[in-house]
N, C-alpha and C. Protein backbone atom coordinates (compact mmCIF):
# COMPACT_ATOMS: atom_id res chain seq x y z
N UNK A 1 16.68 -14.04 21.81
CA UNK A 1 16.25 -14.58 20.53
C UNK A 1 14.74 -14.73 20.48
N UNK A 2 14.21 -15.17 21.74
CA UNK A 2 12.36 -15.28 21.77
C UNK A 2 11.67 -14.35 21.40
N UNK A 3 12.69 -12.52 22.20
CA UNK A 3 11.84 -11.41 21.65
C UNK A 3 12.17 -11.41 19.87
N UNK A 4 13.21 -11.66 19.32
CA UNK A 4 13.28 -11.24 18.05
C UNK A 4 12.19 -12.14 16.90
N UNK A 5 12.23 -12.90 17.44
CA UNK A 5 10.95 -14.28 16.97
C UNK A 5 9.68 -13.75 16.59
N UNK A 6 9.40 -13.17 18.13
CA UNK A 6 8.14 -13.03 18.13
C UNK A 6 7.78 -12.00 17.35
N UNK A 7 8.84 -11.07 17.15
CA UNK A 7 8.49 -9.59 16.36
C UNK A 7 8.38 -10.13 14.93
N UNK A 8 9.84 -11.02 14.55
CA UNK A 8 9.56 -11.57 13.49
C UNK A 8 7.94 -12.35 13.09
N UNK A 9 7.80 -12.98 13.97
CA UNK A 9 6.33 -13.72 13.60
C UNK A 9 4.97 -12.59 13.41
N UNK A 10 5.30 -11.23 14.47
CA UNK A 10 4.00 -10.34 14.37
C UNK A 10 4.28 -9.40 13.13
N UNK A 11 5.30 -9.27 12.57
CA UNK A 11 5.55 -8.63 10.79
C UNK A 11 4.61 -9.54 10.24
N UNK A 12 5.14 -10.74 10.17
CA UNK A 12 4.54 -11.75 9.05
C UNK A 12 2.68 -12.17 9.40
N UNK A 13 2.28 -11.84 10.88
CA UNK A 13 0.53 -11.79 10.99
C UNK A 13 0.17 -10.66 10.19
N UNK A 14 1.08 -9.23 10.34
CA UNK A 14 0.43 -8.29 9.83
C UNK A 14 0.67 -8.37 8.40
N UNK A 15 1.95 -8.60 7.62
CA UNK A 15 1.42 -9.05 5.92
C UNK A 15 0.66 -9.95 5.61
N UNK A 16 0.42 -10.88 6.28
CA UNK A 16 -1.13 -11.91 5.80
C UNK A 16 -1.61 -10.74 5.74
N UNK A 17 -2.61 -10.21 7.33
CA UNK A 17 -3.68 -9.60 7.22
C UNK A 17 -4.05 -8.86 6.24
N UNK A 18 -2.57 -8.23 6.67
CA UNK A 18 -2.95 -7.05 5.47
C UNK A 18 -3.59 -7.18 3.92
N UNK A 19 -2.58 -8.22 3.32
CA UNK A 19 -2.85 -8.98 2.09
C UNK A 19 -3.77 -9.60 1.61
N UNK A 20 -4.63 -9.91 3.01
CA UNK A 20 -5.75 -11.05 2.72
C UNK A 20 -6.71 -9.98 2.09
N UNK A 21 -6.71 -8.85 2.37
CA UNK A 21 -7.82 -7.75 2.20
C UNK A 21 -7.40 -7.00 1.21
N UNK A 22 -6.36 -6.89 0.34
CA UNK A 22 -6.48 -6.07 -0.56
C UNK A 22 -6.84 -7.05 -2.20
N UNK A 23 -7.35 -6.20 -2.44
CA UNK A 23 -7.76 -6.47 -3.79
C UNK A 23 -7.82 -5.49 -5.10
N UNK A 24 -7.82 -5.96 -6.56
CA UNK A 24 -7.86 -5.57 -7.85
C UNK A 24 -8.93 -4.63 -8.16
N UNK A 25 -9.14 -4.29 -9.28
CA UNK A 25 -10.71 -4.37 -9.88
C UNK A 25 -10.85 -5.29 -10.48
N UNK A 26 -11.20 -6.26 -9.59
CA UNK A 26 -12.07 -7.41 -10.13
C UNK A 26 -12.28 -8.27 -8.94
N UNK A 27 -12.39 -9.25 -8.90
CA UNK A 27 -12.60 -10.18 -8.01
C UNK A 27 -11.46 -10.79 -7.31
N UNK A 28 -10.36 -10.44 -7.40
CA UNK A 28 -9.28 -11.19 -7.11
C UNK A 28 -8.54 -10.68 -5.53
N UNK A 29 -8.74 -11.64 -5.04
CA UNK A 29 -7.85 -11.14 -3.31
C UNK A 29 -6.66 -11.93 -3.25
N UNK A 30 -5.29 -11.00 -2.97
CA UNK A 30 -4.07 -11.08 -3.12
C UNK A 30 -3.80 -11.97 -1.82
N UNK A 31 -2.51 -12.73 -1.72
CA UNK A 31 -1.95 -13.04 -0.72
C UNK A 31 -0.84 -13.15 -0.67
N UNK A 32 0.26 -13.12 0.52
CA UNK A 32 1.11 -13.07 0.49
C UNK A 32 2.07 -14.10 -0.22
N UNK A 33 3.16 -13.33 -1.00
CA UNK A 33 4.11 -14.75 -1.42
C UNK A 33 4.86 -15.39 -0.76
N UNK A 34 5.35 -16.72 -0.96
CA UNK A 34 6.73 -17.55 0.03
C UNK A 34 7.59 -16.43 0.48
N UNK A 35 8.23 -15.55 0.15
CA UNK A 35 9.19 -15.00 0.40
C UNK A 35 9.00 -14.10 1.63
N UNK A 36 10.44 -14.28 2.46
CA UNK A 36 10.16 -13.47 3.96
C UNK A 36 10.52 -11.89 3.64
N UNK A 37 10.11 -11.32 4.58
CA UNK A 37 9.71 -9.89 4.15
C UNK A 37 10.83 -9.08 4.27
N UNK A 38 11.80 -10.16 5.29
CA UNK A 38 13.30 -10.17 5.32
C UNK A 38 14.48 -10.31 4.12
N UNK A 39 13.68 -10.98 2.96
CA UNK A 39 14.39 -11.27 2.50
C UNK A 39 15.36 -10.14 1.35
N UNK A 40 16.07 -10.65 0.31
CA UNK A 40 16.98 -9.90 -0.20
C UNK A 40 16.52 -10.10 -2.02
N UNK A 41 15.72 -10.47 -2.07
CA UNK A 41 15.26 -10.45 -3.47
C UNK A 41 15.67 -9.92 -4.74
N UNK A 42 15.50 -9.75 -6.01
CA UNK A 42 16.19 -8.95 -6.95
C UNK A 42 14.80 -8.61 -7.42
N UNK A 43 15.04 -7.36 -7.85
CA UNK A 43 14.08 -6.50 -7.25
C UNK A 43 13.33 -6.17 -9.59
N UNK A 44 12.34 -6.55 -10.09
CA UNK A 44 12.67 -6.67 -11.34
C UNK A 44 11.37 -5.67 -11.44
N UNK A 45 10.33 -5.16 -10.81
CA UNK A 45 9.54 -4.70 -10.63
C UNK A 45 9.63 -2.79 -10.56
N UNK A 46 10.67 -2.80 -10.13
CA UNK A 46 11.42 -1.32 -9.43
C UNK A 46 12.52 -1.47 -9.08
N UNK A 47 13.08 -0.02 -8.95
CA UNK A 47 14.89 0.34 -8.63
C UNK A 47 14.82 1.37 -7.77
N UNK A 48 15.73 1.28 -7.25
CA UNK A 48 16.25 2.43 -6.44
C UNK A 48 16.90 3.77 -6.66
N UNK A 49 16.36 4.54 -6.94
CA UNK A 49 17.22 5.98 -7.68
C UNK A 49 17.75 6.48 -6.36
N UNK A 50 19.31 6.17 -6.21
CA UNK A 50 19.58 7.63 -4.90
C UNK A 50 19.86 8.35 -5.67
N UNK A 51 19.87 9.83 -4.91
CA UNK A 51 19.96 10.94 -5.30
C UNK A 51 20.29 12.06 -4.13
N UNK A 52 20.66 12.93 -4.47
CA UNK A 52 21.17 14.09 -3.27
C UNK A 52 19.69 14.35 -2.59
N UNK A 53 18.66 13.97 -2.57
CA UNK A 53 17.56 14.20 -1.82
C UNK A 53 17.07 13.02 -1.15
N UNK A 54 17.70 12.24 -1.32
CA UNK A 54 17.10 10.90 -1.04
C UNK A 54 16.84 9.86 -1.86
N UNK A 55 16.42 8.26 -1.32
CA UNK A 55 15.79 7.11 -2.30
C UNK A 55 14.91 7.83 -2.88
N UNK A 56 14.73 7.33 -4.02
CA UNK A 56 13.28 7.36 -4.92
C UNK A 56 12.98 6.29 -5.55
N UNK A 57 12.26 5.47 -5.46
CA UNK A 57 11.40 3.94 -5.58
C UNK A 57 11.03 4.39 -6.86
N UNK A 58 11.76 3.58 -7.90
CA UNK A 58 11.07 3.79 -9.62
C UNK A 58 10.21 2.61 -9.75
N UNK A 59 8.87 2.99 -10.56
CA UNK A 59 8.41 1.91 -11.00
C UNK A 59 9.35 1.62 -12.24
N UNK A 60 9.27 0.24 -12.81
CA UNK A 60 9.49 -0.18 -14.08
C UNK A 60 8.54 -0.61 -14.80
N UNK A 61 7.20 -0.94 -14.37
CA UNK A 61 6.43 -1.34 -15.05
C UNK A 61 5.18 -0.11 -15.25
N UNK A 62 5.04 1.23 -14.72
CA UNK A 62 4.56 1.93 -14.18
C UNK A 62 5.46 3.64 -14.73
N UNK A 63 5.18 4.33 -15.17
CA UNK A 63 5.63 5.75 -15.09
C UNK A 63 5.20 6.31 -13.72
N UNK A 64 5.69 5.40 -12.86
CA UNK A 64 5.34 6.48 -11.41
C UNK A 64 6.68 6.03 -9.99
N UNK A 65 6.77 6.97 -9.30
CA UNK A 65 7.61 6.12 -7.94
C UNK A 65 7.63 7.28 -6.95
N UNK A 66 8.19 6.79 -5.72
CA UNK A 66 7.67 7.05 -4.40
C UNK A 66 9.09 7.35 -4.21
N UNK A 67 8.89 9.05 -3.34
CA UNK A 67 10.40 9.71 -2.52
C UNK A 67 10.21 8.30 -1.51
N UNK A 68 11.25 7.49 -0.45
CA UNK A 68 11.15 7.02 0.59
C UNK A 68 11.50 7.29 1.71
N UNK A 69 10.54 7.60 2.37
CA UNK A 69 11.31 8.59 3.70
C UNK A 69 12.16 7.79 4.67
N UNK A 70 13.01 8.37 5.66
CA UNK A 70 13.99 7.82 6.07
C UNK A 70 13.15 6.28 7.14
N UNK A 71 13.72 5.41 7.15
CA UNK A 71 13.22 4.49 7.78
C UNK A 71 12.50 3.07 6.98
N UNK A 72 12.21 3.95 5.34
CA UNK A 72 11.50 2.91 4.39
C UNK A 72 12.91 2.20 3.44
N UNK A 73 12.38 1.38 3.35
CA UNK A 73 13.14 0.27 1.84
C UNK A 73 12.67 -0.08 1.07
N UNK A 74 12.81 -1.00 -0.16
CA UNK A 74 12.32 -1.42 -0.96
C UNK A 74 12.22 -2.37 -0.92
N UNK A 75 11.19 -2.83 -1.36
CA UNK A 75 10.82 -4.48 -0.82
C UNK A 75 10.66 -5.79 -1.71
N UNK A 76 11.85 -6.42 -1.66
CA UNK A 76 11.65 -7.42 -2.65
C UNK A 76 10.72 -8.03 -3.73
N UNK A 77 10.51 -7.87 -5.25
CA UNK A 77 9.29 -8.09 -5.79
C UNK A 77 8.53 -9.01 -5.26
N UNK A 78 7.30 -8.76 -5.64
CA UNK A 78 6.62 -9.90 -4.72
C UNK A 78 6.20 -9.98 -3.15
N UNK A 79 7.00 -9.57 -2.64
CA UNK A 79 7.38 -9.61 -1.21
C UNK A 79 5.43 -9.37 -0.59
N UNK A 80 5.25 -7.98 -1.10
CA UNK A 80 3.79 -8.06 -0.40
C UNK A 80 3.05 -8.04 -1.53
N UNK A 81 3.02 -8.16 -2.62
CA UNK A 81 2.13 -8.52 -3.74
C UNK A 81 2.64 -8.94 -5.37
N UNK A 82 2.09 -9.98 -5.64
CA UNK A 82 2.71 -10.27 -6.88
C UNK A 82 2.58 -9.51 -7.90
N UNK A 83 1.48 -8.48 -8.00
CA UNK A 83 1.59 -7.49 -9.02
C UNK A 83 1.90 -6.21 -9.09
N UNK A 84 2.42 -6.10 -8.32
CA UNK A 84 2.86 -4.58 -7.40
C UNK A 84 3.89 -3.94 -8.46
N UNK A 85 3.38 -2.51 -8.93
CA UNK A 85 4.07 -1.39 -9.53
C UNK A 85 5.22 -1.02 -8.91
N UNK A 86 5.22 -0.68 -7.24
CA UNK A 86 5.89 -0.74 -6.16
C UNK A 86 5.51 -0.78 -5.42
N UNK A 87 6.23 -1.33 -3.91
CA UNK A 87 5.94 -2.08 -2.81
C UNK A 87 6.96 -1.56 -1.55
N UNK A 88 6.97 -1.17 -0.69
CA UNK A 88 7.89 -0.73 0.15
C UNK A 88 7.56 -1.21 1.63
N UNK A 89 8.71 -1.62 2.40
CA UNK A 89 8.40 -1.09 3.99
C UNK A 89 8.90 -0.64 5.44
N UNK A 90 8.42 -0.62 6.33
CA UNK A 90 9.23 0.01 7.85
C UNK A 90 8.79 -1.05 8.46
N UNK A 91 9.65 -2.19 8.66
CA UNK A 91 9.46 -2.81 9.81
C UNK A 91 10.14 -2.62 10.93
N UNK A 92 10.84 -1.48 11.46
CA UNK A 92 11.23 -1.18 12.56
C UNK A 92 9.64 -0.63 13.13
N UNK A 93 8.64 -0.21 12.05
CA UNK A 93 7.83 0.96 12.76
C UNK A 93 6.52 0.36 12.18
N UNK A 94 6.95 -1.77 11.66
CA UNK A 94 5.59 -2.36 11.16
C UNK A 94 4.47 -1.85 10.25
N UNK A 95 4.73 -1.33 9.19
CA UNK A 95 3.83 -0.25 8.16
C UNK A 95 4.72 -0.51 6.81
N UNK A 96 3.92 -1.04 5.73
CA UNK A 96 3.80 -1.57 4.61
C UNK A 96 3.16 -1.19 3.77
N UNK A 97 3.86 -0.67 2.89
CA UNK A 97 2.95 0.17 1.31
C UNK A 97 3.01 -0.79 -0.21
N UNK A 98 1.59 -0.57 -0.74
CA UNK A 98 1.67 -1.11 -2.14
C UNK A 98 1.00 -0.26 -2.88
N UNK A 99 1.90 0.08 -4.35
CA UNK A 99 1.19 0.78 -5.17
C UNK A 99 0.56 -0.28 -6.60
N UNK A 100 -0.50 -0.02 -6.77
CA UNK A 100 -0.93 -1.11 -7.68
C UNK A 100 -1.91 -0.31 -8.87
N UNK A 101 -1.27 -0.41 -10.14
CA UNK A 101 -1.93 0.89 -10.73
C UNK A 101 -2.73 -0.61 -12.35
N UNK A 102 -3.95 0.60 -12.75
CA UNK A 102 -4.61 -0.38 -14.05
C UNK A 102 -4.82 0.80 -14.29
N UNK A 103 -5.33 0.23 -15.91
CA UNK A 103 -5.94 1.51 -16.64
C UNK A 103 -7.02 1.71 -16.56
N UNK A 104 -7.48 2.84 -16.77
CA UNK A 104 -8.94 3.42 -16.35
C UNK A 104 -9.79 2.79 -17.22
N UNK A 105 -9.31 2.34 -18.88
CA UNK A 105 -10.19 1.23 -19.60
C UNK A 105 -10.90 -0.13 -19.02
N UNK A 106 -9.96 -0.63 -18.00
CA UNK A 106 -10.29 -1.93 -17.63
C UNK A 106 -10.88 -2.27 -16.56
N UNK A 107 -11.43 -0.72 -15.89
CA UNK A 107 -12.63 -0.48 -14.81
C UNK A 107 -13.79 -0.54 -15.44
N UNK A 108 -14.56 -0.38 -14.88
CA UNK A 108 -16.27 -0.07 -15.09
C UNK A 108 -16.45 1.77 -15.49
N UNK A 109 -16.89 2.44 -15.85
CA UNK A 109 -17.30 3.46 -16.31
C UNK A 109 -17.69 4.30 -14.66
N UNK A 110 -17.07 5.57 -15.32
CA UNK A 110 -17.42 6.42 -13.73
C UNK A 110 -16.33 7.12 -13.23
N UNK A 111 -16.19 7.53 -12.53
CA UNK A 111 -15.43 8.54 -11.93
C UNK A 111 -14.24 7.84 -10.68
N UNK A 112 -13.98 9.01 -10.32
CA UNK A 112 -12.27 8.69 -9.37
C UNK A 112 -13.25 8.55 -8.05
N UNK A 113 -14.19 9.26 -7.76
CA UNK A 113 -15.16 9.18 -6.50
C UNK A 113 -15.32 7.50 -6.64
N UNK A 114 -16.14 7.21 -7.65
CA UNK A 114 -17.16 5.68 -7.53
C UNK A 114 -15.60 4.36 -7.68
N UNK A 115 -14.82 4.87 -8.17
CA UNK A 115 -13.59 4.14 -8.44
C UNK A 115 -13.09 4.02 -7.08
N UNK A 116 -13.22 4.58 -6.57
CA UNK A 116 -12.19 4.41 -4.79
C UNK A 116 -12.98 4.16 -4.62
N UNK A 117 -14.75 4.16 -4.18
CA UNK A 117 -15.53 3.10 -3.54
C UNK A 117 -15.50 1.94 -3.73
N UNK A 118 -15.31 1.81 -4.90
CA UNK A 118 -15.30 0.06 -5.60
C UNK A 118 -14.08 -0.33 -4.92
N UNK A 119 -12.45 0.22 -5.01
CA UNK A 119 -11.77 -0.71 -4.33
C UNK A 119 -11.69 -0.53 -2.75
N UNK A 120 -12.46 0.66 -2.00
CA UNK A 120 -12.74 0.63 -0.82
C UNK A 120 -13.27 -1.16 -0.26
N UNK A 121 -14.93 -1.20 -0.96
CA UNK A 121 -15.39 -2.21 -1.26
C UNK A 121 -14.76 -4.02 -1.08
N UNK A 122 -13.62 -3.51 -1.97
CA UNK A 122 -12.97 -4.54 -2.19
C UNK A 122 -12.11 -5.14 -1.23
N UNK A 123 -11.82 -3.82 -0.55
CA UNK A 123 -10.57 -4.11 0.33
C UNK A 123 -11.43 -4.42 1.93
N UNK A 124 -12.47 -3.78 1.83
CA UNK A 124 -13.44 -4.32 3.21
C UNK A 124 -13.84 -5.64 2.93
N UNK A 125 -14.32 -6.24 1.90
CA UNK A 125 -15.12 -7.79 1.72
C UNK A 125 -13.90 -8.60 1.85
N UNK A 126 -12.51 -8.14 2.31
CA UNK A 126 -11.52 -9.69 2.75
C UNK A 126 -11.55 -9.25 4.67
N UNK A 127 -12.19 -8.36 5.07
CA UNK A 127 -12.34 -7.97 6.67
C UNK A 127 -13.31 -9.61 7.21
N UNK A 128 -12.85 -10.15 8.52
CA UNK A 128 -13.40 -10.46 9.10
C UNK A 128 -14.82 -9.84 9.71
N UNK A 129 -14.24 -8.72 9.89
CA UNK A 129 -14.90 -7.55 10.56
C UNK A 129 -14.94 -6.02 10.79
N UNK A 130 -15.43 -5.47 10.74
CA UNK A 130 -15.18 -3.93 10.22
C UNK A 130 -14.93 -3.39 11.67
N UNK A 131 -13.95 -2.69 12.20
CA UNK A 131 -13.63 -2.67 13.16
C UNK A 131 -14.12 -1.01 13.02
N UNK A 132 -14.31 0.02 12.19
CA UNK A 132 -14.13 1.04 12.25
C UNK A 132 -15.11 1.66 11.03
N UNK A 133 -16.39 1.96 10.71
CA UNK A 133 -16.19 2.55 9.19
C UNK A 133 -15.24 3.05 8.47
N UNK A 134 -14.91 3.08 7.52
CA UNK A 134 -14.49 4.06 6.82
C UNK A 134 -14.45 5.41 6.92
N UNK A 135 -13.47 6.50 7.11
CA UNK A 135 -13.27 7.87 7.31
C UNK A 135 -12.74 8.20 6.20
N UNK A 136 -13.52 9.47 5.22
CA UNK A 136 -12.35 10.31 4.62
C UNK A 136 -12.10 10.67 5.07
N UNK A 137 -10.72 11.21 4.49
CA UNK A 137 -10.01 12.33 4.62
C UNK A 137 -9.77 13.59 3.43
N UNK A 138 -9.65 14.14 4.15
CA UNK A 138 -9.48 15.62 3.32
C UNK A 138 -8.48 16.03 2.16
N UNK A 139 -7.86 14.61 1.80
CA UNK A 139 -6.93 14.82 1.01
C UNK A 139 -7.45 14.81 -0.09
N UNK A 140 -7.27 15.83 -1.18
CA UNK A 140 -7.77 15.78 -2.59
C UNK A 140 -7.18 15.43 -4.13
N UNK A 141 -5.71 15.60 -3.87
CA UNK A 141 -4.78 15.73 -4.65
C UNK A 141 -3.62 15.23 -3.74
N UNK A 142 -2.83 14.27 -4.79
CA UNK A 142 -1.55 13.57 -4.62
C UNK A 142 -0.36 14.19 -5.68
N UNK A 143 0.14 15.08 -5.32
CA UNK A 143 1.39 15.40 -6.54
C UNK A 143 0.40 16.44 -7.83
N UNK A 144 -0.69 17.36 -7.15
CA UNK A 144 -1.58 17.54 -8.10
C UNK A 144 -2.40 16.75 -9.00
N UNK A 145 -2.54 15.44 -8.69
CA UNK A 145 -3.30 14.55 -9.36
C UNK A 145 -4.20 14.52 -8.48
N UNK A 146 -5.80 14.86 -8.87
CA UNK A 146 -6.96 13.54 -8.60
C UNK A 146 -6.80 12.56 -7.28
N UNK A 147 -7.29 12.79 -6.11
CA UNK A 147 -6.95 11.67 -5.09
C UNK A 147 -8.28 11.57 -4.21
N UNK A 148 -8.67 10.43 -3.50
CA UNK A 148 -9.61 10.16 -3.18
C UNK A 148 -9.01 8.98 -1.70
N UNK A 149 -9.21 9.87 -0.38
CA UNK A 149 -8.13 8.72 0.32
C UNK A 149 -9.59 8.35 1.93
N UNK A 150 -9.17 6.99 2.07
CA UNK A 150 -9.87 6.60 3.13
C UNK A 150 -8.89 6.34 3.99
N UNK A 151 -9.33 6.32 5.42
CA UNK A 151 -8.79 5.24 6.46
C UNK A 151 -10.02 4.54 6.37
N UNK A 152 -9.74 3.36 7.01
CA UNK A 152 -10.16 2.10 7.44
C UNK A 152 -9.63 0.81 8.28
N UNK A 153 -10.26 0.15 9.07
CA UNK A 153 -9.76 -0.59 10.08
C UNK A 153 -10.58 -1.51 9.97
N UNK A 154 -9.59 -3.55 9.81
CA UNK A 154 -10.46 -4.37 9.60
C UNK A 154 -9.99 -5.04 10.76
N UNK A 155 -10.81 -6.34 10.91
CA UNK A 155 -10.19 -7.87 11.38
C UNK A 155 -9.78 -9.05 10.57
N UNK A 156 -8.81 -9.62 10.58
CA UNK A 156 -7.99 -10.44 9.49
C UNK A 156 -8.06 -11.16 10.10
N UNK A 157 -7.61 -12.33 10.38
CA UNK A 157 -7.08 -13.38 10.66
C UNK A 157 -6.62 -13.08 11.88
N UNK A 158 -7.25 -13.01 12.63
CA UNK A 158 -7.22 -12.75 14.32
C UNK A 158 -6.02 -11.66 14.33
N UNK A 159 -6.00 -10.55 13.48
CA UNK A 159 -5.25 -9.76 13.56
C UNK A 159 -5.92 -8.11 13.41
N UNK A 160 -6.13 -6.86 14.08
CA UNK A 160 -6.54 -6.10 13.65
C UNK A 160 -5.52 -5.41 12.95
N UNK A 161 -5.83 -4.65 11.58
CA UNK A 161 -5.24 -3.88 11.09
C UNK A 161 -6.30 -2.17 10.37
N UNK A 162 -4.83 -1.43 10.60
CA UNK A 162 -5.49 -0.20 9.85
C UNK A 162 -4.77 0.02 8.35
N UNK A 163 -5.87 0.85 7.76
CA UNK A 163 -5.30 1.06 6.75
C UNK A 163 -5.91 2.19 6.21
N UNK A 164 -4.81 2.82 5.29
CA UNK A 164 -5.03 4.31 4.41
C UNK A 164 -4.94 3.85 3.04
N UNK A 165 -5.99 3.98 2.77
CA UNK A 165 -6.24 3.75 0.57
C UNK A 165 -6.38 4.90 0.13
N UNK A 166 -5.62 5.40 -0.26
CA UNK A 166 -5.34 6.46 -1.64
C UNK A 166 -6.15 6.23 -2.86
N UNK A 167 -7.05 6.16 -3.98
CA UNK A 167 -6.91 6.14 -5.20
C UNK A 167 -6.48 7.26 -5.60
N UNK A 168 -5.57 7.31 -6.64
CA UNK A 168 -5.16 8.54 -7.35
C UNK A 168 -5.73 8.56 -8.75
N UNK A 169 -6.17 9.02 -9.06
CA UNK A 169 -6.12 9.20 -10.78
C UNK A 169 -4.91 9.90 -11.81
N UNK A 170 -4.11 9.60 -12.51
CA UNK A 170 -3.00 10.25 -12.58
C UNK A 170 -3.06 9.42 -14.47
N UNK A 171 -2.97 10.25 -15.34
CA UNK A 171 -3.09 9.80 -17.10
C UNK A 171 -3.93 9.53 -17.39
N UNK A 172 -3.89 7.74 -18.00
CA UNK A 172 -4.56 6.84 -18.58
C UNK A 172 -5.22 5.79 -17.03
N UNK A 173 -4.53 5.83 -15.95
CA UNK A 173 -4.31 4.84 -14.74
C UNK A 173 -5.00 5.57 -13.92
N UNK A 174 -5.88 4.06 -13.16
CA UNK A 174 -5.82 4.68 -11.84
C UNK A 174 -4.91 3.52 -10.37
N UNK A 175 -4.39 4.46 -9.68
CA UNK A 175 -3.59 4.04 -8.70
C UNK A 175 -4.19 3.64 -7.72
N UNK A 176 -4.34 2.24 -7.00
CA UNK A 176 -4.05 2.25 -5.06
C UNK A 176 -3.09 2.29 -4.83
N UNK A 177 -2.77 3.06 -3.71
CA UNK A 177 -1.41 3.51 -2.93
C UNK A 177 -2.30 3.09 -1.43
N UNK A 178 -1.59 1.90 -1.31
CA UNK A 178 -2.28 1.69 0.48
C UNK A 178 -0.86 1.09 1.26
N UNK A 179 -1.72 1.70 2.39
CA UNK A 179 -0.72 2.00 3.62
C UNK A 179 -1.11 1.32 4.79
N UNK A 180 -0.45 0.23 5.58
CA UNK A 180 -1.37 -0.58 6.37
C UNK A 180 -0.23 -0.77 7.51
N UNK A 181 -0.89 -0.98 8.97
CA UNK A 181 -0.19 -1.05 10.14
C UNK A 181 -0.90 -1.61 11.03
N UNK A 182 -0.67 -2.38 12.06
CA UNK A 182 -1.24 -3.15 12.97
C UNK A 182 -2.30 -2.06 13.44
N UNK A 183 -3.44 -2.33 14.04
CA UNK A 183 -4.43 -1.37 14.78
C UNK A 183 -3.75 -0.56 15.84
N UNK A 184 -2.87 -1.35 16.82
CA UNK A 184 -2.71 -0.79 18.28
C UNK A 184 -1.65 0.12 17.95
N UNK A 185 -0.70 0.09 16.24
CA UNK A 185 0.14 1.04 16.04
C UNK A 185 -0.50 2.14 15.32
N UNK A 186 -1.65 2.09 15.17
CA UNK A 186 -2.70 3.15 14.42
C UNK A 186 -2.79 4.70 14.30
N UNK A 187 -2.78 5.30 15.50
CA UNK A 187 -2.21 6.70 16.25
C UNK A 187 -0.78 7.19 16.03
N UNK A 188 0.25 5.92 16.20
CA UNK A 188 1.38 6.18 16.56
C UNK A 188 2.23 6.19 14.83
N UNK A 189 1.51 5.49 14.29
CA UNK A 189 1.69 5.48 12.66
C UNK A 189 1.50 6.23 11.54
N UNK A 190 0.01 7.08 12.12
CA UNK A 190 -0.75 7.44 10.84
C UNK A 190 0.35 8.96 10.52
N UNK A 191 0.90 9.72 11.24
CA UNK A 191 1.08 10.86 10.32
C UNK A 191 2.20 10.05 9.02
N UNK A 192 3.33 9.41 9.78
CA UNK A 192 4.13 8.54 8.87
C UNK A 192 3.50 8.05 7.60
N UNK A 193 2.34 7.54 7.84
CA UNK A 193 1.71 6.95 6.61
C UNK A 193 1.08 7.63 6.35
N UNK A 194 0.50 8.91 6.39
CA UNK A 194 0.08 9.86 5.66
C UNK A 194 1.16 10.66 4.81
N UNK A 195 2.75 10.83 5.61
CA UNK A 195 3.34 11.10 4.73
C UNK A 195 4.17 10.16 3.60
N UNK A 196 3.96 9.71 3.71
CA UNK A 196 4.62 8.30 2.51
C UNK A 196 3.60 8.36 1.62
N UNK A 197 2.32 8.40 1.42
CA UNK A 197 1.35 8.38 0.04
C UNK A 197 2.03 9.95 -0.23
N UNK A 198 1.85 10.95 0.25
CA UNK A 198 2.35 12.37 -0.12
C UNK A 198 3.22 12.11 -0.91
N UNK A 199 4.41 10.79 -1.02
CA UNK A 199 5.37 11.16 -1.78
C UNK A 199 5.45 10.49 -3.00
N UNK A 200 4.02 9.87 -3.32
CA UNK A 200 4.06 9.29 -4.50
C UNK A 200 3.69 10.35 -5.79
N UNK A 201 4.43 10.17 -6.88
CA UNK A 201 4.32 11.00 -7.98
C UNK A 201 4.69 10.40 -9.27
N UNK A 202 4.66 11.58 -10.13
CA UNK A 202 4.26 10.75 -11.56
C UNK A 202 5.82 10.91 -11.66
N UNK A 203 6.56 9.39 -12.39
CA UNK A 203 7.79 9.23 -12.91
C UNK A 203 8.48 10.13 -14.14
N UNK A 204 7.47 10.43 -15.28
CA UNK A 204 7.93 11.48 -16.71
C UNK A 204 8.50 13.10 -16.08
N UNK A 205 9.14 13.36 -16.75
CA UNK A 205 10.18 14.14 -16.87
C UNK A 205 8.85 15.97 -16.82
């Protein structure tokens, strides 16, 4: 029971961390809600489409959702952010996704480049400490949309974490799709979480 504890307790360091550092366009830094990451929630945010290919994570508030590859679930609203389009995760394999989409009106003026710096930005100023610059990556396009993706690695709350931020540009919206995992699972994580943003796409027909 001590080992299951403790795993339980190192899920719940890494959704603080994680949480403490992401942010909006605007000033606002998210945190985690009451609810355990365990829990069974009703889910009012998104649904579950099976299908002969697999889950597919619908937004409801959002024209967009995520294939889930084998090992992911859906994660109780709320669970890792209260405003979350959709939210998913692997805690067998500790790696947690949120998609969080606004309209391109209610940014500042500028492009999908200066737009992922700003919430780059955003998501470094909740770091204790920057454990890593920022790396692009070579990804350009998500589902043929507009994409602009970093890694990055902070210090939280005596916790290191990594993380992959996507912005997508996709309509009227622009998307974060971030992907976050303890540091020391960093290597052993990233193709996984490189393929899980791959499977986000636009919901319309």
């Amino acid at each position: 029971m001590a080992g299951v504890t403790g795993a339980t307790q190192r899920v719940q360091l890494v959704l603080v961390a994680g949480l403490m550092a992401l942010g909006l366009g605007g000033c606002s830094t998210l945190g985690l809600s009451p609810r355990s990451p365990e829990g069974t929630g009703e889910m009012s945010n998104q649904y579950v489409d099976r299908g002969f290919r697999g889950d597919m994570l619908v937004s409801r508030m959002k024209p967009v959702q995520i294939r889930l590859p084998p090992g992911w679930s859906a994660a109780p609203t709320g669970t890792l952010h209260n405003n979350a389009d959709l939210e998913a995760y692997n805690l067998d394999e500790n790696m947690f996704l949120v998609v969080v989409g606004e309209n391109r009106e209610a940014v500042a003026p500028g492009n999908i480049e200066e737009q992922a710096n700003f919430y780059l930005q955003i998501l470094k100023g909740g770091f204790s400490q920057v454990i890593a610059n920022q790396a692009r990556t070579g990804v350009e396009r998500i589902s043929s949309f507009p994409a602009v993706q970093y890694e990055v690695r902070g210090d939280l709350s005596q916790s290191k974490v990594a993380y992959l931020h996507t912005t997508v540009e996709m309509g009227e919206d622009y998307y974060q799709v971030v992907v976050w995992t303890p540091d020391d699972l960093r290597m052993a994580n990233a193709d996984a979480m490189r393929a899980v943003v791959e499977e986000f796409r636009d919901a319309q027909p």
